[in-house]
Protein backbone atom coordinates (compact mmCIF):
# COMPACT_ATOMS: atom_id res chain seq x y z
CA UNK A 1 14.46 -31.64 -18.34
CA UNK A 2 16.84 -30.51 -15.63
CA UNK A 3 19.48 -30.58 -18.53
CA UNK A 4 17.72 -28.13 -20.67
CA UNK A 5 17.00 -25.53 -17.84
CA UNK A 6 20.81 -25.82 -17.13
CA UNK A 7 21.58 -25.04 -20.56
CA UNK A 8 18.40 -21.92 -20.95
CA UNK A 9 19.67 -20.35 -17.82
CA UNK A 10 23.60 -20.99 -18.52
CA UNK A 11 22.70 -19.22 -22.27
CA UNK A 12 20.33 -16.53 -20.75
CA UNK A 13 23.65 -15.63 -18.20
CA UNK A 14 25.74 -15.56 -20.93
CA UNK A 15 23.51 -12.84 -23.34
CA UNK A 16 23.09 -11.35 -20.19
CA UNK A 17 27.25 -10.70 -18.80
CA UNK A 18 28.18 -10.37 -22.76
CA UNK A 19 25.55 -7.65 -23.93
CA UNK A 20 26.40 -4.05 -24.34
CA UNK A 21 24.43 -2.10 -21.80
CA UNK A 22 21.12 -0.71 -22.50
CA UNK A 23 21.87 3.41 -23.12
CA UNK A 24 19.50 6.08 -23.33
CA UNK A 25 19.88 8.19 -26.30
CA UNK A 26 18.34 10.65 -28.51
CA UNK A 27 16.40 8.13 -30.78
CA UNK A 28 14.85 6.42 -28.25
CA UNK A 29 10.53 6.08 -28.47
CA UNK A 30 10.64 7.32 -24.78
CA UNK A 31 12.85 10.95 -25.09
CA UNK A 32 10.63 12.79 -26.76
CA UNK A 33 7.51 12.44 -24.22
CA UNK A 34 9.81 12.27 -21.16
CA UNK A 35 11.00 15.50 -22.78
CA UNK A 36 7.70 17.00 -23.11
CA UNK A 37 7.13 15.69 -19.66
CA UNK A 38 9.76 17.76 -18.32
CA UNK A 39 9.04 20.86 -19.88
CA UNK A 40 5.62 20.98 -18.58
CA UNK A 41 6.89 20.50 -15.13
CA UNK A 42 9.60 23.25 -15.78
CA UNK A 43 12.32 20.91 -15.93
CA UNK A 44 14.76 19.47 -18.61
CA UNK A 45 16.58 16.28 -19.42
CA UNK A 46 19.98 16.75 -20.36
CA UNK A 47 22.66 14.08 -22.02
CA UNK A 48 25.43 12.67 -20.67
CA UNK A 49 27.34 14.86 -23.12
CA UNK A 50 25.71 17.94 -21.90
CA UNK A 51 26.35 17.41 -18.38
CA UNK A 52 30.20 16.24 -18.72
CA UNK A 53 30.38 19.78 -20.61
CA UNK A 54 28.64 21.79 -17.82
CA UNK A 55 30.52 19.88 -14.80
CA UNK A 56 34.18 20.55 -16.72
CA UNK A 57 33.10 24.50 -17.35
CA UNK A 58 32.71 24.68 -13.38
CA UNK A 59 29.42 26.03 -13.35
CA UNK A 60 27.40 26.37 -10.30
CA UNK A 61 24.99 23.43 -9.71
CA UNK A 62 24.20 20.44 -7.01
CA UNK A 63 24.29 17.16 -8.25
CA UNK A 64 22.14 14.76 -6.64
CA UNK A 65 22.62 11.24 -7.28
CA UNK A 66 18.60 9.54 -6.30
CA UNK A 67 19.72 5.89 -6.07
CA UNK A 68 19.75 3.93 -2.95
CA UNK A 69 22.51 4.88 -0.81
CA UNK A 70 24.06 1.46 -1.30
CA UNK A 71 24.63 2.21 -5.20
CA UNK A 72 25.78 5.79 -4.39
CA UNK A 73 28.84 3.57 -2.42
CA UNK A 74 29.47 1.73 -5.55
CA UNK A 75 30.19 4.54 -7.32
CA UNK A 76 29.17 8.12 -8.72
CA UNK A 77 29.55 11.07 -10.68
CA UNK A 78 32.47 13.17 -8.13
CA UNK A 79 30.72 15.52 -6.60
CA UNK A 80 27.63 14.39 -6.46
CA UNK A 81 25.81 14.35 -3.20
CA UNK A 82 23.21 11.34 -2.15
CA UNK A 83 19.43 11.29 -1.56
CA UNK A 84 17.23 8.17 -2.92
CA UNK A 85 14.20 9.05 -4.33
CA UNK A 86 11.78 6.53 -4.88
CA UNK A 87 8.66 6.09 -6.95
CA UNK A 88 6.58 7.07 -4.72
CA UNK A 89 8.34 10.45 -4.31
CA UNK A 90 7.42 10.92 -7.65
CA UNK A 91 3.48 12.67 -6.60
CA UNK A 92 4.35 13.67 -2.75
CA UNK A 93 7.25 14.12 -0.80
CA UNK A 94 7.35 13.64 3.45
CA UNK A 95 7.59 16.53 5.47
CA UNK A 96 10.87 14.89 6.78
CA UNK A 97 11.81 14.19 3.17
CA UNK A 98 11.21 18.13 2.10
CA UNK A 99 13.55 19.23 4.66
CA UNK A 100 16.35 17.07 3.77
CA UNK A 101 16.16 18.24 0.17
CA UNK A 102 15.82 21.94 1.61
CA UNK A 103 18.88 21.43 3.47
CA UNK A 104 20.63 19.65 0.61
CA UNK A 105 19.67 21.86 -2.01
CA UNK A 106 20.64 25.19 0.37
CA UNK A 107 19.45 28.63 -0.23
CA UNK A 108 21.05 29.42 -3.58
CA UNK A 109 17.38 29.04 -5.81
CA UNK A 110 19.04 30.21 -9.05
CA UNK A 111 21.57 27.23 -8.78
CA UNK A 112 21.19 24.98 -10.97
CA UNK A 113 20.03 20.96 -10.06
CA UNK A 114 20.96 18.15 -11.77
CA UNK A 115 19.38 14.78 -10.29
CA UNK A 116 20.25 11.29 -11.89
CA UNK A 117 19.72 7.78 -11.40
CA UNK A 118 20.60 4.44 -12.74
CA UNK A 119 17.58 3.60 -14.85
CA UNK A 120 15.53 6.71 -15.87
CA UNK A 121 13.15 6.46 -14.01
């Protein structure tokens, strides 16, 4: 028994380090309501295309990377500036948590925002 677990998890870690990494892209089930999501809010999802082309034509926007601060470390977009966002700042934001993204995001309110994370979501 202990021999077969040993050999599930060694072949699960192995599908798991030798996989290509899950991507987001235009065909996936999830775009097109996320998209219509967005919209409704007054918000759009870009590409990673789109963004590379806006960041190299220098125009004015704050990047906000929302993963843990720990991840931000590990590595981001240059440029980008740090604030997690959680789940639960998905349907109300802190009074302390307003200000900080007041502060962060400055007075400019035609600048534009761009806020990413690992996962989507």
């Amino acid at each position: 028994m202990h021999e077969r677990f040993t050999l599930t998890a060694c072949l699960l870690l192995a599908f798991a380090l030798f996989s290509p990494p899950a991507r987001a892209d235009e065909n996936d089930v999830w775009r097109a309501s996320a998209q219509a999501e967005a919209a409704s809010d007054g918000y759009r999802i870009i590409d990673a295309r789109t963004l590379k082309e806006r960041l190299e034509s220098g125009a004015d926007m704050l990047l906000i990377d929302a993963r843990a601060d720990y991840e931000y470390a590990a590595g981001h977009i240059p440029g980008a500036r740090n604030m997690e966002f959680d789940l639960g700042d998905r349907t109300d934001l802190s009074a302390e948590k307003k200000r900080a993204f007041e502060a962060l995001a400055g007075p400019n309110r035609k600048r534009t925002l761009v806020i990413y994370c690992r996962s989507f979501r």
